[in-house]
C-alpha atoms as a PDB file:
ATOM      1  CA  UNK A   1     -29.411  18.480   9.157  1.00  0.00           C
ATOM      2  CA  UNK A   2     -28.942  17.507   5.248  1.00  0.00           C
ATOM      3  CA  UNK A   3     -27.264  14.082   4.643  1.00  0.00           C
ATOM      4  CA  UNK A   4     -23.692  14.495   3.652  1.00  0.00           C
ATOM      5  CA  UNK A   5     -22.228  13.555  -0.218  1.00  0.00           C
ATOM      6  CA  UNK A   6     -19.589  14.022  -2.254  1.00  0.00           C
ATOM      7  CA  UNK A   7     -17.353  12.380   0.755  1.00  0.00           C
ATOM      8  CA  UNK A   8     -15.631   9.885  -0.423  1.00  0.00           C
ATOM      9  CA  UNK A   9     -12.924  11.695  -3.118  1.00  0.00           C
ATOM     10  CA  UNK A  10     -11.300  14.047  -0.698  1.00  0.00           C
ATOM     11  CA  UNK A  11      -9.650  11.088   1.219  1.00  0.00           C
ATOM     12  CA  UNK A  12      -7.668  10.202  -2.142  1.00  0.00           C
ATOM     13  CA  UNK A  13      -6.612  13.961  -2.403  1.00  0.00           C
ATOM     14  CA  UNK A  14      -2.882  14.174  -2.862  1.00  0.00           C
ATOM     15  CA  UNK A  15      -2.505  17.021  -0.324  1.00  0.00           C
ATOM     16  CA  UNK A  16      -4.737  15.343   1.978  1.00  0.00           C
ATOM     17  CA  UNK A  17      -2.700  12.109   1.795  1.00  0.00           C
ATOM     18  CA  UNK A  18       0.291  13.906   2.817  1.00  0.00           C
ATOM     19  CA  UNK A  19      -1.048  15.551   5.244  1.00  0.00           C
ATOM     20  CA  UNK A  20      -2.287  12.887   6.670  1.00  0.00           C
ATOM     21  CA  UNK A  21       1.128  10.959   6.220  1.00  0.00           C
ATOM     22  CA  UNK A  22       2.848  13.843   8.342  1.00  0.00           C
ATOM     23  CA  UNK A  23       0.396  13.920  11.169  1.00  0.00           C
ATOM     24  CA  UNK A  24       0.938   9.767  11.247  1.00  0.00           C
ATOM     25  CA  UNK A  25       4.411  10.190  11.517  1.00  0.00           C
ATOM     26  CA  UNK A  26       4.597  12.772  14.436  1.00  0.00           C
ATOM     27  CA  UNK A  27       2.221  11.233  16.439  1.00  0.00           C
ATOM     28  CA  UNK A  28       3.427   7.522  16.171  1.00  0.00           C
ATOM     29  CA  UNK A  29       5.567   6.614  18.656  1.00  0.00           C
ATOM     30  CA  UNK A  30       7.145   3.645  17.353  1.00  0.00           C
ATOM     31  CA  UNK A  31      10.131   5.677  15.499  1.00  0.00           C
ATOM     32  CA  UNK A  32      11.592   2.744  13.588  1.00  0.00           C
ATOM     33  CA  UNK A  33       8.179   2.402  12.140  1.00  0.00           C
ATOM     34  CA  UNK A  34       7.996   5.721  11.413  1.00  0.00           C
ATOM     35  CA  UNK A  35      11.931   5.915   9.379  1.00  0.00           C
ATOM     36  CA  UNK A  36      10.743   3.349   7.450  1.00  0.00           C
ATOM     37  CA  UNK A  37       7.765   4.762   6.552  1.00  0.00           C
ATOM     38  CA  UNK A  38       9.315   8.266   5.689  1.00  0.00           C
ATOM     39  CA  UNK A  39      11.937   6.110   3.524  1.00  0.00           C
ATOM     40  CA  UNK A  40       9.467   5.090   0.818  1.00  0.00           C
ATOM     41  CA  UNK A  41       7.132   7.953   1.491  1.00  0.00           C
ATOM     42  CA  UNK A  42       6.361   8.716  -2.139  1.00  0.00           C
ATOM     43  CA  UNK A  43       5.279   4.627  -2.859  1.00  0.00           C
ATOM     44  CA  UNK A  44       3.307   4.338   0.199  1.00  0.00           C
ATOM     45  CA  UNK A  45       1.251   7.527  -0.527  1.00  0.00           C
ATOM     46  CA  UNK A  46       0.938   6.397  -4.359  1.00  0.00           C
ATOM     47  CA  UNK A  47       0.301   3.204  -3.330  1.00  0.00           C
ATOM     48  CA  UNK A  48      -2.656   4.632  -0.759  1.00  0.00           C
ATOM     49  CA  UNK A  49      -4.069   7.186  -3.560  1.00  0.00           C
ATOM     50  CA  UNK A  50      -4.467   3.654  -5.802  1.00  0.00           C
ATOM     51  CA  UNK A  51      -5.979   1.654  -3.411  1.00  0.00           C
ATOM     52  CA  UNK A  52      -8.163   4.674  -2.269  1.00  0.00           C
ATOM     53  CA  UNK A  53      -8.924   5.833  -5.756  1.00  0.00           C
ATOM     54  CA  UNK A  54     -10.142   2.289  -7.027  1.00  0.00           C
ATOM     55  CA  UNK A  55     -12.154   1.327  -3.790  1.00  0.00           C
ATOM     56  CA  UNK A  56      -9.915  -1.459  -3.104  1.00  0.00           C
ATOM     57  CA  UNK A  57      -9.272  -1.046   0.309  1.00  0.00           C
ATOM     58  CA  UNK A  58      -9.010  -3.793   2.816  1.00  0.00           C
ATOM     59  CA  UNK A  59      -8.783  -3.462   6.599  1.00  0.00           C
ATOM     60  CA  UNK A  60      -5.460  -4.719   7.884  1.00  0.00           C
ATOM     61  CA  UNK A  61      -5.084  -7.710  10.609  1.00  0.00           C
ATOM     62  CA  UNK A  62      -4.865  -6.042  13.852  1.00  0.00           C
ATOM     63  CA  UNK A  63      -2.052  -6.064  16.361  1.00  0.00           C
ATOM     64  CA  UNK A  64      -3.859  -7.072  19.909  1.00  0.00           C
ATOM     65  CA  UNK A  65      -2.913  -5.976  23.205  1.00  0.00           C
ATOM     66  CA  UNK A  66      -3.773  -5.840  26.872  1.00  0.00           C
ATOM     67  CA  UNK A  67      -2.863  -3.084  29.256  1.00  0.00           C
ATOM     68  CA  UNK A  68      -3.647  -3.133  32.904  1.00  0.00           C
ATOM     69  CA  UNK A  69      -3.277   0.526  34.272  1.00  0.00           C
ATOM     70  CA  UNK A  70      -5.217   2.045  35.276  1.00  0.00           C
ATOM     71  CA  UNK A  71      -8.081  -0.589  34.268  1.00  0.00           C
ATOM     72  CA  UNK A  72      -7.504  -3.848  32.171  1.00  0.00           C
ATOM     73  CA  UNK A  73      -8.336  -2.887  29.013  1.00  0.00           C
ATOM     74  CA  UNK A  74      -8.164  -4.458  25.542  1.00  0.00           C
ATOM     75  CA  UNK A  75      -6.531  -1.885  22.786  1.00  0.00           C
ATOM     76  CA  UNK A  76      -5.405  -2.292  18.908  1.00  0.00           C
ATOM     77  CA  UNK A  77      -2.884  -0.756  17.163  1.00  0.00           C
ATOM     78  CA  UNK A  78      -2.286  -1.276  13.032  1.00  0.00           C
ATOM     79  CA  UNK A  79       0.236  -0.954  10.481  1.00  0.00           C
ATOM     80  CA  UNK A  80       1.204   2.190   8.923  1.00  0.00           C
ATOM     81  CA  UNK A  81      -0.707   2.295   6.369  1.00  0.00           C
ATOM     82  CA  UNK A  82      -4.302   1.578   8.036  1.00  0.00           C
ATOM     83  CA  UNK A  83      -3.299   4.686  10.343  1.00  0.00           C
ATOM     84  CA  UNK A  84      -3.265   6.925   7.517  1.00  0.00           C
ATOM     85  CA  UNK A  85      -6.441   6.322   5.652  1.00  0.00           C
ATOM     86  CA  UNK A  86      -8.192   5.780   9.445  1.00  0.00           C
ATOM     87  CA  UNK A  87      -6.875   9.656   9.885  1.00  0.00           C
ATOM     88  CA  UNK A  88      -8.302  10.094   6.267  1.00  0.00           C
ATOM     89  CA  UNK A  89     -11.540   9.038   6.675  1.00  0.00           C
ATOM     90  CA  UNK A  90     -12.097  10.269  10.000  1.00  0.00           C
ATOM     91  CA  UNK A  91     -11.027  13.758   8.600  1.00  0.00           C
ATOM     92  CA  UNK A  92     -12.416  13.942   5.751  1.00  0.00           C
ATOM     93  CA  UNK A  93     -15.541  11.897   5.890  1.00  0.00           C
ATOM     94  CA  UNK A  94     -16.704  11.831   9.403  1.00  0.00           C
ATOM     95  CA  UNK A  95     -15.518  15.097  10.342  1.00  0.00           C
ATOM     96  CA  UNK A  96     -17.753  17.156   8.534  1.00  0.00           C
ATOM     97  CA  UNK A  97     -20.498  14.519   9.171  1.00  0.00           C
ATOM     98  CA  UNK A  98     -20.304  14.182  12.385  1.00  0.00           C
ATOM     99  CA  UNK A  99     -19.154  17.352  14.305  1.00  0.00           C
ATOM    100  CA  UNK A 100     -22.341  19.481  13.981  1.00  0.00           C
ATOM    101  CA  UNK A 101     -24.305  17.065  15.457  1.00  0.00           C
ATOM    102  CA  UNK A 102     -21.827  15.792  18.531  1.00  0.00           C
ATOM    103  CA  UNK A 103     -23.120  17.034  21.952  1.00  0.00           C
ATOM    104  CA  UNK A 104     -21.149  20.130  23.344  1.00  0.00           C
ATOM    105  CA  UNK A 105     -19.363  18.210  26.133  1.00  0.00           C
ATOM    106  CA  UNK A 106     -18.017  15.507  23.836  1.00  0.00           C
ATOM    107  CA  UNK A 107     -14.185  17.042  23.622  1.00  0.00           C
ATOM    108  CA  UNK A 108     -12.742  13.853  22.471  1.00  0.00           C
ATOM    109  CA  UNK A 109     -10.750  13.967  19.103  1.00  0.00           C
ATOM    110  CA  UNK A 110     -12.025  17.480  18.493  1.00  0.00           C
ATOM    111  CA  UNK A 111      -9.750  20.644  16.983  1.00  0.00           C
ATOM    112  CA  UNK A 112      -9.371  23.284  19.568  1.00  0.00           C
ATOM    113  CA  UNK A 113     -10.695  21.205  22.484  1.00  0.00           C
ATOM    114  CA  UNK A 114      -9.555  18.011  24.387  1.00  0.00           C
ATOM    115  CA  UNK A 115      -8.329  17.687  28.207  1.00  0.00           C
ATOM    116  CA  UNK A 116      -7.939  21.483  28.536  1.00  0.00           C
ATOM    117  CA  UNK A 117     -11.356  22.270  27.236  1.00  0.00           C
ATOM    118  CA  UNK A 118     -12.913  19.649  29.408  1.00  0.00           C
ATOM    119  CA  UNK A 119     -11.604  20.945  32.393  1.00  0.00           C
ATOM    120  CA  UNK A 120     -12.643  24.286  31.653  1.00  0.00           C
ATOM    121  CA  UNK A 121     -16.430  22.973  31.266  1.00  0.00           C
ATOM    122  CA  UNK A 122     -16.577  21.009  33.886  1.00  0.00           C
ATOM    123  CA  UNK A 123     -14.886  24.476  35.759  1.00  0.00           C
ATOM    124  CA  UNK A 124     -18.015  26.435  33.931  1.00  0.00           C
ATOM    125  CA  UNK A 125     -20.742  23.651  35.296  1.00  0.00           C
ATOM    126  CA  UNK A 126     -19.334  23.740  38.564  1.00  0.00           C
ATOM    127  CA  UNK A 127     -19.669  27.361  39.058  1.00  0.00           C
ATOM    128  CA  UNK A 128     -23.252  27.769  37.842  1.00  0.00           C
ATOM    129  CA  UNK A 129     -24.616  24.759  39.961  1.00  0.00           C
ATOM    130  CA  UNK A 130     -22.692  26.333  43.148  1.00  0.00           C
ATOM    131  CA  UNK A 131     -23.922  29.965  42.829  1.00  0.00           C
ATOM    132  CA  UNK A 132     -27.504  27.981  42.234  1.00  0.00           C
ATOM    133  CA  UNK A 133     -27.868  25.235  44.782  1.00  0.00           C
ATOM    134  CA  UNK A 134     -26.608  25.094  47.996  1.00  0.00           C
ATOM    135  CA  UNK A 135     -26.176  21.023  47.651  1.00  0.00           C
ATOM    136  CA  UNK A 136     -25.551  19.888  44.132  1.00  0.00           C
ATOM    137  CA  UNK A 137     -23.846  16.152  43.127  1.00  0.00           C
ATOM    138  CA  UNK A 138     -21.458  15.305  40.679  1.00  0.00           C
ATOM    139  CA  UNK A 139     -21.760  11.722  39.261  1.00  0.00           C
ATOM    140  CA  UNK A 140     -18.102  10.084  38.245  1.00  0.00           C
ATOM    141  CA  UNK A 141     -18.808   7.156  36.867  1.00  0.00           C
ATOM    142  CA  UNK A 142     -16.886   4.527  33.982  1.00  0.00           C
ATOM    143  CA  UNK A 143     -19.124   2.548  31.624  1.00  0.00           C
ATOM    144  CA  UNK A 144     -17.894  -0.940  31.801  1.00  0.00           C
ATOM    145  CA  UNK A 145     -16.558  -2.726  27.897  1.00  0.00           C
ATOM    146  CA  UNK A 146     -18.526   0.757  26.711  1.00  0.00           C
ATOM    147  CA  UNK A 147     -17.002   0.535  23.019  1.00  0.00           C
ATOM    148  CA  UNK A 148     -16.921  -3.251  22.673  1.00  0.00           C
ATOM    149  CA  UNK A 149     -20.496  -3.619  23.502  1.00  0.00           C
ATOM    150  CA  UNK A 150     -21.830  -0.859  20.502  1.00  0.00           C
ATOM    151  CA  UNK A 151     -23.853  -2.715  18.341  1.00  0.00           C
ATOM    152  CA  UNK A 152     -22.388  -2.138  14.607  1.00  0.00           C
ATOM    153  CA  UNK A 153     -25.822  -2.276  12.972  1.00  0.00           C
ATOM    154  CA  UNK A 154     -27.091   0.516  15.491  1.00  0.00           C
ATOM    155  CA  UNK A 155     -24.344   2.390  14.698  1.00  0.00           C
ATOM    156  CA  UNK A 156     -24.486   2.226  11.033  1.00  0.00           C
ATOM    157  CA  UNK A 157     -28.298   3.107  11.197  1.00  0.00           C
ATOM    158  CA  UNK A 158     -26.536   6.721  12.982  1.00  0.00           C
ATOM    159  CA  UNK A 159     -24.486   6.991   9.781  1.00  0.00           C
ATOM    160  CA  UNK A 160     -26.723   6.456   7.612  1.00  0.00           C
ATOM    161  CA  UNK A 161     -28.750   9.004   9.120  1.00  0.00           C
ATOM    162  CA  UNK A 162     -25.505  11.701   8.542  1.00  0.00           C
ATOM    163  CA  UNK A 163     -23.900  10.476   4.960  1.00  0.00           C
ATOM    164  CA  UNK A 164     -25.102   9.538   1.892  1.00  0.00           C
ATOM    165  CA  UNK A 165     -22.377   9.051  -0.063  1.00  0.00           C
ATOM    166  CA  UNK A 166     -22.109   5.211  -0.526  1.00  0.00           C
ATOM    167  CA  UNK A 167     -18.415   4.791  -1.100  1.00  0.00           C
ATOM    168  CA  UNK A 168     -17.971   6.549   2.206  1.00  0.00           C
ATOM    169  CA  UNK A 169     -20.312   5.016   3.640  1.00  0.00           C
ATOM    170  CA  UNK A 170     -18.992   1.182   2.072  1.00  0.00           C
ATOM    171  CA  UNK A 171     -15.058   1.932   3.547  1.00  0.00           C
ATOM    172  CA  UNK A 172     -16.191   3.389   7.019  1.00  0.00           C
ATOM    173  CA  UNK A 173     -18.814   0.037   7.083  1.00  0.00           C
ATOM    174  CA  UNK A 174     -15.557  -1.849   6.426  1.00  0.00           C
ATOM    175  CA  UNK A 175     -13.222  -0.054   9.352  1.00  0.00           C
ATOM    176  CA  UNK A 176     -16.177  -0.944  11.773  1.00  0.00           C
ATOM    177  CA  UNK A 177     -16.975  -4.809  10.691  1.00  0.00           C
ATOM    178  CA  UNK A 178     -13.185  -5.010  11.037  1.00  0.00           C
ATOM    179  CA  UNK A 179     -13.538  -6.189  14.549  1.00  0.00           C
ATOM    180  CA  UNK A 180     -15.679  -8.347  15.811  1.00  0.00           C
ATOM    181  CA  UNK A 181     -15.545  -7.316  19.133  1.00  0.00           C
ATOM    182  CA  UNK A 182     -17.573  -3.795  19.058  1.00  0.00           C
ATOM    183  CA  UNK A 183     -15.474  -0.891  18.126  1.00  0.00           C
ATOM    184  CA  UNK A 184     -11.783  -1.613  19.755  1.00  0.00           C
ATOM    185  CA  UNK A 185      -9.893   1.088  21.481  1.00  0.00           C
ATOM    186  CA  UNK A 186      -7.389   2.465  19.586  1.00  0.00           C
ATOM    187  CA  UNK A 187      -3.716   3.627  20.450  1.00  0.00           C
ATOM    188  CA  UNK A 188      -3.902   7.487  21.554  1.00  0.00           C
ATOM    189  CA  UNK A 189      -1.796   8.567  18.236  1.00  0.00           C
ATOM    190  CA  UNK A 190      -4.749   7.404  15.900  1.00  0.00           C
ATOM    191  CA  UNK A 191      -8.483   9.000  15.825  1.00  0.00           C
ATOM    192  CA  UNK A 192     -11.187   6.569  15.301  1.00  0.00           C
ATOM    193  CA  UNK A 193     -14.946   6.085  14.964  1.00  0.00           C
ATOM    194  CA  UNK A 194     -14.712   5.150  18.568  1.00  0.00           C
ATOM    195  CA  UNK A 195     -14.673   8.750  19.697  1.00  0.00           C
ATOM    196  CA  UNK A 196     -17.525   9.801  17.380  1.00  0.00           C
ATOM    197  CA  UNK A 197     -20.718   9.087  19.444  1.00  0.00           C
ATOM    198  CA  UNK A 198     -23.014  11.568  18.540  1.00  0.00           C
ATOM    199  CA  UNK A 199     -27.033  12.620  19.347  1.00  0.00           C
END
């Protein structure tokens, strides 16, 4: 598969600011973050276009949490703002990038699949190993700290691999150097390069 270019200009679209702005806003669940977002929606997506447009974008600080159910696990949420241009650049750049080259069973974050369409592979397996094999094992199994133990040069060799274009490649570089700790799990209502693992 060809490199990717020509990457980096869609996420500073207008339409695909505001499009991005709307999806933010219904799928936040903090409400008073979202009124006061939709308040000043015209500066914030100006102010994003600028900041996209002129390559000065900077990672906001994180807000750091701990949830114990089912599993302790160590999530991040971030402002407003960082959730748009996260959905931006995981639209727009790795997206197209990425998606040919994901495995077939990988239904995370992906159009048209999710829960439903894992359940209906795992319904497809299932059925073709019983009509094949009279015994036949299923393997359930968790990796451990999976996404805070990827190694970010490892991964960036991957991308490299898929894009070309540099200033994509510079602000996605910059969303995964963010954290020190691997890639962090994000809230539910955000996509992130977390879910793009990829052959």
């Amino acid at each position: 598969m060809k490199r990717k270019g020509f990457l980096y200009e869609n996420i500073y679209n207008f339409k695909n600011i505001q499009d991005a702005f709307n999806e933010v806003c219904t799928n936040t669940k903090n409400k008073k973050k979202v009124e006061f977002f939709k308040e000043y929606k015209c500066i914030y997506i100006s102010r994003i276009y600028n900041i996209l447009k002129s390559e000065k974008y900077e990672v906001g600080p994180y807000n750091i949490f701990t949830i114990s159910e089912p599993k302790t696990r160590r999530i991040v949420s971030q402002n407003m703002q960082d959730k748009l241009v996260n959905h931006l650049v995981s639209r727009h750049i790795l997206y197209p990038s990425i998606l040919p080259c994901l495995l077939d069973f990988n239904v995370a974050s992906r159009k048209n699949m999710g829960m439903k369409h894992g359940l209906e592979l795992y319904q497809k397996y299932k059925n073709y190993y019983s009509s094949k094999y009279d015994t036949y094992y299923i393997l359930k199994c968790d990796i451990s700290k999976f996404f805070a133990s990827i190694n970010h040069d490892i991964l960036k060799q991957k991308l490299l691999k898929k894009i070309k274009d540099k200033r994509a490649l510079k602000i996605i570089f910059d969303i995964i150097d963010s954290d020190d700790n691997g890639l962090s799990i994000r809230k539910h209502d955000q996509p992130s390069i977390s879910y793009f693992l990829f052959k």
